[in-house]
N, C-alpha and C. Protein backbone atom coordinates (compact mmCIF):
# COMPACT_ATOMS: atom_id res chain seq x y z
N UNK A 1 0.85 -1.18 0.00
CA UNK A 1 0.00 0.00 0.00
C UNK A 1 0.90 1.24 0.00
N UNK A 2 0.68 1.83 -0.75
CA UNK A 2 1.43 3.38 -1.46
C UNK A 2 0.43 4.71 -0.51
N UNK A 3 0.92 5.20 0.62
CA UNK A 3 -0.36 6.27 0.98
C UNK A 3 0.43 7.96 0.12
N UNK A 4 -0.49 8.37 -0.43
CA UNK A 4 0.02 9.49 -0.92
C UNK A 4 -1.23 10.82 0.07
N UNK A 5 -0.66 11.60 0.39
CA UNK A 5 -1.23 13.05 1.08
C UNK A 5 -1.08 13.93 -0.14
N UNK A 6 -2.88 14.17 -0.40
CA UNK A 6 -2.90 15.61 -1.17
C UNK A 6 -3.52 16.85 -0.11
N UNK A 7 -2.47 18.06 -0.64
CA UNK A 7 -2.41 19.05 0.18
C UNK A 7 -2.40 20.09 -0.39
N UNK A 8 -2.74 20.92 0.37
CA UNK A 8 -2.75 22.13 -1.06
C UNK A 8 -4.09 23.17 -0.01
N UNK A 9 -3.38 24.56 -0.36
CA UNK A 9 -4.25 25.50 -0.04
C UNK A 9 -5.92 25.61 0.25
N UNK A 10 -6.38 26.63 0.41
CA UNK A 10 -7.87 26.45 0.10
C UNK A 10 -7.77 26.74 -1.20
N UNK A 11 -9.14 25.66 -1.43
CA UNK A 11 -9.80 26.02 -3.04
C UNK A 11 -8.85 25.92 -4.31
N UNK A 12 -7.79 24.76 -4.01
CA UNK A 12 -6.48 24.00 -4.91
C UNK A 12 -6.98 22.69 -5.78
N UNK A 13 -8.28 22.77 -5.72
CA UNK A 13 -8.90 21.21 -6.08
C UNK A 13 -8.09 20.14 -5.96
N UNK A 14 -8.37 19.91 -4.44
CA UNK A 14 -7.88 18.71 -3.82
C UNK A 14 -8.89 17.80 -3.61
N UNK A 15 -10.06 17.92 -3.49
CA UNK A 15 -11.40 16.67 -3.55
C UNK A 15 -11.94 16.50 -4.49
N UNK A 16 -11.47 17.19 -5.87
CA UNK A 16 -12.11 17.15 -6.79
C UNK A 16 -10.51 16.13 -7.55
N UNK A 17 -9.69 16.34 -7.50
CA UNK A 17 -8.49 15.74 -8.29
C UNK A 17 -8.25 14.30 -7.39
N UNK A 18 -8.25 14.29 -5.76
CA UNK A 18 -8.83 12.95 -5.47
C UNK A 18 -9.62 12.09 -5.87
N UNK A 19 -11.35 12.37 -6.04
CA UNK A 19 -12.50 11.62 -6.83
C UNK A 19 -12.23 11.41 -8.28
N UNK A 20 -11.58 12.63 -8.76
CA UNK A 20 -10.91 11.87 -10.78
C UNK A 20 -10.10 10.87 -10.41
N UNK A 21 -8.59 10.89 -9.21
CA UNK A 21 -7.80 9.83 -9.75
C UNK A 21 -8.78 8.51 -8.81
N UNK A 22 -9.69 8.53 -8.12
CA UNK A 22 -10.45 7.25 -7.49
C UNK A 22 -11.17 6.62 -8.77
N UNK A 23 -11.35 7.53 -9.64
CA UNK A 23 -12.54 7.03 -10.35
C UNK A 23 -12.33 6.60 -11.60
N UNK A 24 -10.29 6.80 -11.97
CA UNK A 24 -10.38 6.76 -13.14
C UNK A 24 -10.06 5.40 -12.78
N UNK A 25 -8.69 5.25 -11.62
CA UNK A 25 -7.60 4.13 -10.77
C UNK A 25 -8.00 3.09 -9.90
N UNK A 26 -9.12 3.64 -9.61
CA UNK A 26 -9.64 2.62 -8.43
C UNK A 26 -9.01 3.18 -7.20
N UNK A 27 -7.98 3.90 -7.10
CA UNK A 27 -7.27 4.48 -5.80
C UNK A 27 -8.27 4.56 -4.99
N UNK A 28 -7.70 4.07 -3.83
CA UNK A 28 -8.53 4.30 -2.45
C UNK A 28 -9.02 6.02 -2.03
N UNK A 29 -10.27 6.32 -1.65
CA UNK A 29 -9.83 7.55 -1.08
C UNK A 29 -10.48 8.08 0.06
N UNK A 30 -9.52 8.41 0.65
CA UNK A 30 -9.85 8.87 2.44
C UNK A 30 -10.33 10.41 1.95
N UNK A 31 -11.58 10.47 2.02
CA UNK A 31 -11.94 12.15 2.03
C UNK A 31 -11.87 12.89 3.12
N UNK A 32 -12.19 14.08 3.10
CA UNK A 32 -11.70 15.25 3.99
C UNK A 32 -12.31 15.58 5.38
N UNK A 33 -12.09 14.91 5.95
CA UNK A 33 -13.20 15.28 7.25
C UNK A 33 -13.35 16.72 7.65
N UNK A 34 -11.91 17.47 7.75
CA UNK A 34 -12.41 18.75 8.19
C UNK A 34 -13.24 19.27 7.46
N UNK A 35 -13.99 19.03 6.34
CA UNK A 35 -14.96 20.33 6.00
C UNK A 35 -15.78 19.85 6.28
N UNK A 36 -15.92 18.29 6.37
CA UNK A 36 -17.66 17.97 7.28
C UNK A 36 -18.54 18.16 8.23
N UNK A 37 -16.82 17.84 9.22
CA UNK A 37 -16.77 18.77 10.50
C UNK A 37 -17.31 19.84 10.94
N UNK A 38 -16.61 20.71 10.15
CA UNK A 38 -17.44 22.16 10.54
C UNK A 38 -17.86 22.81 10.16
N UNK A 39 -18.78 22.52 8.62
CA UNK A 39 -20.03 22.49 8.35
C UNK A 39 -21.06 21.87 9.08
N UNK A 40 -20.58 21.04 9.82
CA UNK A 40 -22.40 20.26 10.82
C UNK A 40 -22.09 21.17 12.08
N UNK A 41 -20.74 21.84 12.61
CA UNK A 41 -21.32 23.07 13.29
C UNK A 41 -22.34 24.03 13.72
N UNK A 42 -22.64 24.14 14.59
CA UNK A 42 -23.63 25.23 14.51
C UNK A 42 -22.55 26.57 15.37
N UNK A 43 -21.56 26.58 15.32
CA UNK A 43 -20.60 27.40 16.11
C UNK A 43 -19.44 27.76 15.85
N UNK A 44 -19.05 28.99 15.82
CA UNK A 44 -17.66 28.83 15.40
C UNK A 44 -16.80 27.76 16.38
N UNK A 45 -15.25 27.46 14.72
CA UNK A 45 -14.85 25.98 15.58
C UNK A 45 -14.08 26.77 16.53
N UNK A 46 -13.46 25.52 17.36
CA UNK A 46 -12.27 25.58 18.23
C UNK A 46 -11.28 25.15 17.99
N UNK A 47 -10.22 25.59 18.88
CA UNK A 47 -8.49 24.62 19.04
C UNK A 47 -9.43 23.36 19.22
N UNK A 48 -10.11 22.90 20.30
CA UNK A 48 -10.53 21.74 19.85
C UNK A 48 -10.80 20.70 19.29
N UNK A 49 -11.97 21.38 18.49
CA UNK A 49 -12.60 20.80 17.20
C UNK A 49 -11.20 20.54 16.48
N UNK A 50 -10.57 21.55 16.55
CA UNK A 50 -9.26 21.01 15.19
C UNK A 50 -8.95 19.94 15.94
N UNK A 51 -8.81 19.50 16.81
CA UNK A 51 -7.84 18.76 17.42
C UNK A 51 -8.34 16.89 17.73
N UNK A 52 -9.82 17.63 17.84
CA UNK A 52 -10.61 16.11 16.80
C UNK A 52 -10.69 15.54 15.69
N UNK A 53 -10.40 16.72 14.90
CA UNK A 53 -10.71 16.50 13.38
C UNK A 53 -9.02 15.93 13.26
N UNK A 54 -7.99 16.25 14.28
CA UNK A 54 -6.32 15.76 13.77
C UNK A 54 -6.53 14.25 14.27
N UNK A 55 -7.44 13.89 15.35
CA UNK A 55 -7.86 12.94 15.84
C UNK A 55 -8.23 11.46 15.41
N UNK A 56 -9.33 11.81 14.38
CA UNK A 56 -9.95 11.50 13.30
C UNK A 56 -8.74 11.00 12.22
N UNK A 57 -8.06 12.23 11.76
CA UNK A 57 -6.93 11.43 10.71
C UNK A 57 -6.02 10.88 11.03
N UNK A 58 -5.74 10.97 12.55
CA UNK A 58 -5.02 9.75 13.05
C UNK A 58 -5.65 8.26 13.12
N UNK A 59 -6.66 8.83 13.64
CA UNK A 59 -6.85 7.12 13.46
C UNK A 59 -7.18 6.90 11.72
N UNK A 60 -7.43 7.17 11.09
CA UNK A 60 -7.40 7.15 9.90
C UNK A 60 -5.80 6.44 9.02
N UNK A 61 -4.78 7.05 9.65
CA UNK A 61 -3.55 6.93 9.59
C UNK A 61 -3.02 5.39 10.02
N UNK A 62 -3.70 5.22 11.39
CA UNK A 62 -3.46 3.79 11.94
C UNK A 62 -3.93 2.61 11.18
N UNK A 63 -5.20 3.09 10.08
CA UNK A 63 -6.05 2.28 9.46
C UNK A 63 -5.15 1.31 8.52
N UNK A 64 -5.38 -0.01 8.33
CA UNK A 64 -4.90 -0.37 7.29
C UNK A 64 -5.81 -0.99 6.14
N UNK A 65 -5.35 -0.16 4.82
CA UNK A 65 -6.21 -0.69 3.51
C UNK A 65 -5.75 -1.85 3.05
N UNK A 66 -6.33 -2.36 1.97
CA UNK A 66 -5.78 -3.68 1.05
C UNK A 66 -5.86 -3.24 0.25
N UNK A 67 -5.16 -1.60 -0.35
CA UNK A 67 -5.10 -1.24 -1.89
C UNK A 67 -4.17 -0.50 -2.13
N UNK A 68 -3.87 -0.95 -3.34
CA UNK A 68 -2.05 -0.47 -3.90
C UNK A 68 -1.86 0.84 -3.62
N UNK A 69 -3.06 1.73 -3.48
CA UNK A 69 -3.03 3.37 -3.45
C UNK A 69 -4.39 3.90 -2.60
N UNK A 70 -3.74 4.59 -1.55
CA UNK A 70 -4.22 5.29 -0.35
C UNK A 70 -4.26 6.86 -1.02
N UNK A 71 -5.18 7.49 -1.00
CA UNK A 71 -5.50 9.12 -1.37
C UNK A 71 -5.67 9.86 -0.02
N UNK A 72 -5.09 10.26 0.62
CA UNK A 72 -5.72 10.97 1.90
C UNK A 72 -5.59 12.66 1.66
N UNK A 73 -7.12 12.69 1.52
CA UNK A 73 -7.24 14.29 1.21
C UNK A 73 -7.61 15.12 2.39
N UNK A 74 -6.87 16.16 2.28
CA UNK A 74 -6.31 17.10 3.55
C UNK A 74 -5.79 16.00 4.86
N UNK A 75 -4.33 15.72 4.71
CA UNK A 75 -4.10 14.93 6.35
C UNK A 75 -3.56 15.91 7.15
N UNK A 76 -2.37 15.31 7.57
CA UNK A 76 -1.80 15.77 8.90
C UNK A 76 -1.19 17.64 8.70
N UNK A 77 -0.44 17.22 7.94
CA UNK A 77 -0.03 18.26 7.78
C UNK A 77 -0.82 19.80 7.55
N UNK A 78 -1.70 19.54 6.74
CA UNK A 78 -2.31 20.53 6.96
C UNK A 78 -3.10 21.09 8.12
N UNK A 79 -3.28 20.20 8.94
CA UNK A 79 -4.22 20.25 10.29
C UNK A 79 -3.21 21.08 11.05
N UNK A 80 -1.73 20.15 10.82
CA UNK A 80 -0.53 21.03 11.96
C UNK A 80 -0.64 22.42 11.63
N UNK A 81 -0.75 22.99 10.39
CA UNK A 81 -0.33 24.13 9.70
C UNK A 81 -1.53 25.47 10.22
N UNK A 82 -2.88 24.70 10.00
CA UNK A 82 -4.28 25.24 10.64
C UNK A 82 -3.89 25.53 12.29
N UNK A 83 -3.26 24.47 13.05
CA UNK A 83 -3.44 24.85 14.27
C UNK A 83 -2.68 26.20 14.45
N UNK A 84 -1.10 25.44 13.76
CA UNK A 84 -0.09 27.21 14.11
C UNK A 84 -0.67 28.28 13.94
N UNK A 85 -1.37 28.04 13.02
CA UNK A 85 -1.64 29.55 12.24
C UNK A 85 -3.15 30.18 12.65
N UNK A 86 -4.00 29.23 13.35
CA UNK A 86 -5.10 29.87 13.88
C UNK A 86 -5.17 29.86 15.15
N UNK A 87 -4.10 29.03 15.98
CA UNK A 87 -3.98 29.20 17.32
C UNK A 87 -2.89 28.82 18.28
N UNK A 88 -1.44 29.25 17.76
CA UNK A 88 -0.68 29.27 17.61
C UNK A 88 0.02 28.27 18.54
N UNK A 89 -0.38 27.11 18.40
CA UNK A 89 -0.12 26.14 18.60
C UNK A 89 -0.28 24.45 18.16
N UNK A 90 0.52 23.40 18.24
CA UNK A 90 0.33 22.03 17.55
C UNK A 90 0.19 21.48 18.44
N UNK A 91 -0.95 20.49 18.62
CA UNK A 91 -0.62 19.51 19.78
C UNK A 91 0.23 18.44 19.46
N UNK A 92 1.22 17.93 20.46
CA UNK A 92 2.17 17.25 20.13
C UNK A 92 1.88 15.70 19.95
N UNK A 93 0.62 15.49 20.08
CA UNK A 93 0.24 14.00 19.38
C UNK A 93 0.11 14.36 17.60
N UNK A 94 -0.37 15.44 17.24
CA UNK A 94 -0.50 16.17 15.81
C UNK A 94 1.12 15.37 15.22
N UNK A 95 2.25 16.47 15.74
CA UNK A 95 3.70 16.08 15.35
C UNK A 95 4.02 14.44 15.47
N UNK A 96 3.61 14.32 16.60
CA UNK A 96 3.85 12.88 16.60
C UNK A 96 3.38 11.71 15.34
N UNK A 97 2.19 11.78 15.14
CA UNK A 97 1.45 10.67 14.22
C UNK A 97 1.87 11.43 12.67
N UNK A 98 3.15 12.81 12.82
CA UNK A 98 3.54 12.90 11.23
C UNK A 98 4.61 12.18 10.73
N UNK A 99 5.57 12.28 12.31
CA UNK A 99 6.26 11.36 12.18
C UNK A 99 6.32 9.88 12.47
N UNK A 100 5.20 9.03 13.15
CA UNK A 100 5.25 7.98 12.79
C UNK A 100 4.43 7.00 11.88
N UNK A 101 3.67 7.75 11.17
CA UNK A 101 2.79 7.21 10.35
C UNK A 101 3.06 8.20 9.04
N UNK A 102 3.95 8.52 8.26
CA UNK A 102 4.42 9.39 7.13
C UNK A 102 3.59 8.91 6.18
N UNK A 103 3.59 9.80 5.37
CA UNK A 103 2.90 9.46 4.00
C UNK A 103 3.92 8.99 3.05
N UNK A 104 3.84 8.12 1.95
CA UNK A 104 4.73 7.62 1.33
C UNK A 104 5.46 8.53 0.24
N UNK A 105 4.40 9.87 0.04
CA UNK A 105 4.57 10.82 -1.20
C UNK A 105 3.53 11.89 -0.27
N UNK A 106 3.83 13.09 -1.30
CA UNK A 106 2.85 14.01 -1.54
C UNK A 106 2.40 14.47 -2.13
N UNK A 107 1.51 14.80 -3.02
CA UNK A 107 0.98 15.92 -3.86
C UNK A 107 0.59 17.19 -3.68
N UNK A 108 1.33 18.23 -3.96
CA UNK A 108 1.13 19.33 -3.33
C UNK A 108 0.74 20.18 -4.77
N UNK A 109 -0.39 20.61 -4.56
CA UNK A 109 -1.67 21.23 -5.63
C UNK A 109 -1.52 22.92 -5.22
N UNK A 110 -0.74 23.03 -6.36
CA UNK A 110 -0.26 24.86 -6.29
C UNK A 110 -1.73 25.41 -6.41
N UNK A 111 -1.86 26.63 -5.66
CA UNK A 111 -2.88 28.08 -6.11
C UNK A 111 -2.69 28.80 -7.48
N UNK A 112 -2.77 27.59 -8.39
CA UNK A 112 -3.09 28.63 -10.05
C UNK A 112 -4.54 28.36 -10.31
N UNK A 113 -5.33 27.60 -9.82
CA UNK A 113 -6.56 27.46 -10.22
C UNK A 113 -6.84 28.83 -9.66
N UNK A 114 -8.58 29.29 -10.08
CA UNK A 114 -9.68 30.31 -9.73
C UNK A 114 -9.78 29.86 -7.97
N UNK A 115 -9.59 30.79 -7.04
CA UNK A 115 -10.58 30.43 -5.79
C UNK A 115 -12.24 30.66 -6.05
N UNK A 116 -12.38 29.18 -5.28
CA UNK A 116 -13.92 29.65 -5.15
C UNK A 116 -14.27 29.76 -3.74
N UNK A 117 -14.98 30.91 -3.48
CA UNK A 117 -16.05 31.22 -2.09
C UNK A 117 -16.44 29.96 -1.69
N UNK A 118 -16.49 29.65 -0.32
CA UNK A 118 -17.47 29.18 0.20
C UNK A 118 -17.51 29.79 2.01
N UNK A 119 -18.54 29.35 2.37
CA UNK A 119 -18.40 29.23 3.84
C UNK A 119 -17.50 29.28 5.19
N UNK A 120 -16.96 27.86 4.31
CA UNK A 120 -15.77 27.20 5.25
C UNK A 120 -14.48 28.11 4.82
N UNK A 121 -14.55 28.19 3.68
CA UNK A 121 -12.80 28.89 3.12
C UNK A 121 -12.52 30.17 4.04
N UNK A 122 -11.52 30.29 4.46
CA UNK A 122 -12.00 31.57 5.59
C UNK A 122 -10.18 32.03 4.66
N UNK A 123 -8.79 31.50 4.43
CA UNK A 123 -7.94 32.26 3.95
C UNK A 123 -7.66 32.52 2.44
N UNK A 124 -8.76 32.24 1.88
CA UNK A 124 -8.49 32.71 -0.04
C UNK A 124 -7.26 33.92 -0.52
N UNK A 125 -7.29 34.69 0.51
CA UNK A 125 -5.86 35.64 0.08
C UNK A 125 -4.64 35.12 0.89
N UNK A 126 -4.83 34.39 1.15
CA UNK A 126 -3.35 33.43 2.03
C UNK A 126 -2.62 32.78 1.00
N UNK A 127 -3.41 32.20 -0.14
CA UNK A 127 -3.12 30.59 -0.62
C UNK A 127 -1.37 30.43 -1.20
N UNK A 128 -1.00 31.64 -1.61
CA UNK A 128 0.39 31.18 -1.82
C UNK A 128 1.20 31.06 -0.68
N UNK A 129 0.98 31.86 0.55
CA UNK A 129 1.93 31.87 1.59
C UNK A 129 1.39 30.52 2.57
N UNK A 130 0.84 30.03 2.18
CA UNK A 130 0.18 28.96 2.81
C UNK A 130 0.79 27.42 2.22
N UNK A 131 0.31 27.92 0.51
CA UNK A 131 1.45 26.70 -0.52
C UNK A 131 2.79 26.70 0.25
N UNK A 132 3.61 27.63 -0.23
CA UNK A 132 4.70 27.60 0.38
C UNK A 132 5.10 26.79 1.94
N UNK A 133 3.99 27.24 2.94
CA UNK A 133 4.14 26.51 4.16
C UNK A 133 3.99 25.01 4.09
N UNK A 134 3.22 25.28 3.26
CA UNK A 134 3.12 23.57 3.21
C UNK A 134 3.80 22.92 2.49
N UNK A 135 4.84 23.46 1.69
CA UNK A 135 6.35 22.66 0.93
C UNK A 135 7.08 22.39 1.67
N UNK A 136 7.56 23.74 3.00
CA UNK A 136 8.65 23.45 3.90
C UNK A 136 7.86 22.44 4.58
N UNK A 137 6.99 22.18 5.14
CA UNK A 137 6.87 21.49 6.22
C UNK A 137 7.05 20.03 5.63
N UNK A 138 6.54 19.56 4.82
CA UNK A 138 6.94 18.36 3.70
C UNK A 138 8.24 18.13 3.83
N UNK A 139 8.87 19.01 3.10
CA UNK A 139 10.72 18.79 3.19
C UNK A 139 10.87 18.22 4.42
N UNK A 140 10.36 18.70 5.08
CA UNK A 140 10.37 18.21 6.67
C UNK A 140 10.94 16.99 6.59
N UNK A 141 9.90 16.32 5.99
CA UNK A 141 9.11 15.12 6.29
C UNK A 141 10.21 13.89 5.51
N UNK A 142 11.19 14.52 4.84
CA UNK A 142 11.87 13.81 3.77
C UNK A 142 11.43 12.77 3.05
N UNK A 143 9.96 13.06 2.71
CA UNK A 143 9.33 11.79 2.07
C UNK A 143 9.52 12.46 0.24
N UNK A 144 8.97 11.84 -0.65
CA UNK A 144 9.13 12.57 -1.95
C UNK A 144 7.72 13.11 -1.57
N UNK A 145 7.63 14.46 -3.15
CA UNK A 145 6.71 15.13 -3.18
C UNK A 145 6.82 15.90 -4.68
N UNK A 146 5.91 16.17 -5.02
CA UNK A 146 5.44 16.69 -6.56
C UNK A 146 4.64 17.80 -5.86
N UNK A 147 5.11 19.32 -6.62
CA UNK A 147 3.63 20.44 -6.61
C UNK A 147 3.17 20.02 -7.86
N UNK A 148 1.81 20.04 -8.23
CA UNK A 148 0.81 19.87 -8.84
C UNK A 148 0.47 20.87 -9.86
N UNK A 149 0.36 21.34 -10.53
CA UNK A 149 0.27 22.59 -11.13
C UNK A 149 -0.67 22.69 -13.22
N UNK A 150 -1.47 23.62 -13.05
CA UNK A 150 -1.74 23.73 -14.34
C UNK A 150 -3.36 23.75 -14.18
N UNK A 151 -4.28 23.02 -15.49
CA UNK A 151 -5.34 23.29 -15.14
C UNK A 151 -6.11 22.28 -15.78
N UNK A 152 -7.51 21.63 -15.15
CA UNK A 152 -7.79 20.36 -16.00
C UNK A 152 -7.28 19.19 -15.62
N UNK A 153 -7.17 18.73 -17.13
CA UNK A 153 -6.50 17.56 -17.35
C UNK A 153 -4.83 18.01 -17.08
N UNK A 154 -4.72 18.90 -17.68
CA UNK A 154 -2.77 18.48 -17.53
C UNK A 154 -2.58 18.47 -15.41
N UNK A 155 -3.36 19.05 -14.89
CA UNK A 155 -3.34 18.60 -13.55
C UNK A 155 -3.23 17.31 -12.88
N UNK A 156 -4.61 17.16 -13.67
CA UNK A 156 -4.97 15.74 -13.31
C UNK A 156 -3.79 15.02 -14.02
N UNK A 157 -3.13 15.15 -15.14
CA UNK A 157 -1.88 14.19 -15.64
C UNK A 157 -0.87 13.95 -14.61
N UNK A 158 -0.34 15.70 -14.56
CA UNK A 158 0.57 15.32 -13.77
C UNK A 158 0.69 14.94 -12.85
N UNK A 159 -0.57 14.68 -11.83
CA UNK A 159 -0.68 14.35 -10.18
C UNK A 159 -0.94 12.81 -10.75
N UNK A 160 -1.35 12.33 -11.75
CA UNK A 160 -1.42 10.79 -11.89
C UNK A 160 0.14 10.11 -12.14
N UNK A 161 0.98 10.57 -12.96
CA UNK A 161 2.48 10.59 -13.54
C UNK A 161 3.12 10.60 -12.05
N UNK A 162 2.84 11.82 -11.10
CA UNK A 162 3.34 11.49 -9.78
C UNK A 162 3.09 10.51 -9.33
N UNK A 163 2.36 9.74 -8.73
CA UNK A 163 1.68 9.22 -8.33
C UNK A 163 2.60 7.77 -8.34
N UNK A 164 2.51 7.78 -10.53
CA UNK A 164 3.07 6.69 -11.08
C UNK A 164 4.51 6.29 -10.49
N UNK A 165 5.40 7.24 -10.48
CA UNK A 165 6.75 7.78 -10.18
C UNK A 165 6.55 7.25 -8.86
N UNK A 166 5.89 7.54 -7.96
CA UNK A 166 6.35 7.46 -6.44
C UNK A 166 5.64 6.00 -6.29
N UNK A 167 5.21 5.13 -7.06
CA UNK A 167 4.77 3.90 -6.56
C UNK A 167 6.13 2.83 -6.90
N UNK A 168 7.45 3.66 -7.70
CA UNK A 168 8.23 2.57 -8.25
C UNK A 168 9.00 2.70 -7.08
C-alpha cells in the first residue's frame, strides 16, 4: 500500500483531483473530514474541534487498507499548519502521528486554479503563503513530493504521472 497526502491551499482542487484519480484508478480515497466537520457546526470551531478533526486522521492513519493506493485528502499536515496559524499552537500527538505514520509521497496542488467562495474557506488571500508553508513542512518530512500545477487535465496528468513515479 502506497499512501500518498494531497495538500494544497484552500480552493487547490484537492477533492475534486482525489474523486478523478479514485474514479479513473480505483485508488482508495480517504476524504476530507475537516470540512464535514465544521459544516455540521452550529458554532464557530475551536483549538478543539481542530484537534478532533487531527484525531480523526489519526486514526485514519493507523487504518490499514488492502489497496495499492491510499488518497488521503487534507491529512496531517495541513491540520498542523491550521493549528499554528489559527492558534498558535500544535498539539504534540499532531507532530507525533507525522512522524510515525508518514505518507509515502505528496501531492502538493499549487494556487493557479480560480478560488472559489465558500463558507468554510476563511484564507483565499493566504493561498500562496500557505502553498509555500506547506512545501517546507513536507521537506520536513523527507518523504518525496510533486507540486501539482496547471489546469484540468494536464493537472490531473501530472498528479497521476506522480503518483506513477512514487509507486516505483
Amino acid at each position: 500500500m502506497i499512501r500518498i497526502g494531497v495538500i494544497g491551499a484552500e480552493s487547490t482542487g484537492k477533492s475534486t483531483l482525489c474523486k478523478q484519480l479514485s474514479e479513473r484508478y480505483g485508488y482508495h480515497w480517504i476524504k476530507e473530514y475537516a470540512r464535514e466537520y465544521v459544516e455540521n457546526l452550529s458554532r464557530p470551531y475551536t483549538y478543539d474541534d481542530v484537534l478532533h478533526i487531527a484525531q480523526q486522521q489519526i486514526t485514519e492513519l493507523q487504518a490499514s487498507y488492502d489497496e495499492p493506493v491510499v488518497l488521503y485528502d487534507t491529512e496531517l499536515i495541513i491540520t498542523k499548519v491550521w493549528m499554528q496559524y489559527k492558534f498558535s499552537k500544535v498539539a504534540p500527538e499532531v507532530e507525533l502521528a507525522i512522524r510515525e505514520h508518514p505518507m509515502d509521497g505528496y501531492l502538493i496542488l499549487a494556487p493557479d486554479i480560480a478560488a472559489e467562495y465558500d463558507p468554510v474557506r476563511e484564507n483565499l488571500d493566504k493561498r500562496e503563503y500557505l502553498h509555500n508553508w506547506y512545501i517546507e513542512e513536507v521537506r520536513q518530512t523527507k518523504q518525496p513530493y510533486c507540486i501539482i500545477s496547471g489546469q484540468g487535465e494536464m493537472r490531473f496528468q501530472a498528479a497521476a504521472e506522480a503518483i506513477i513515479s512514487m509507486m516505483k
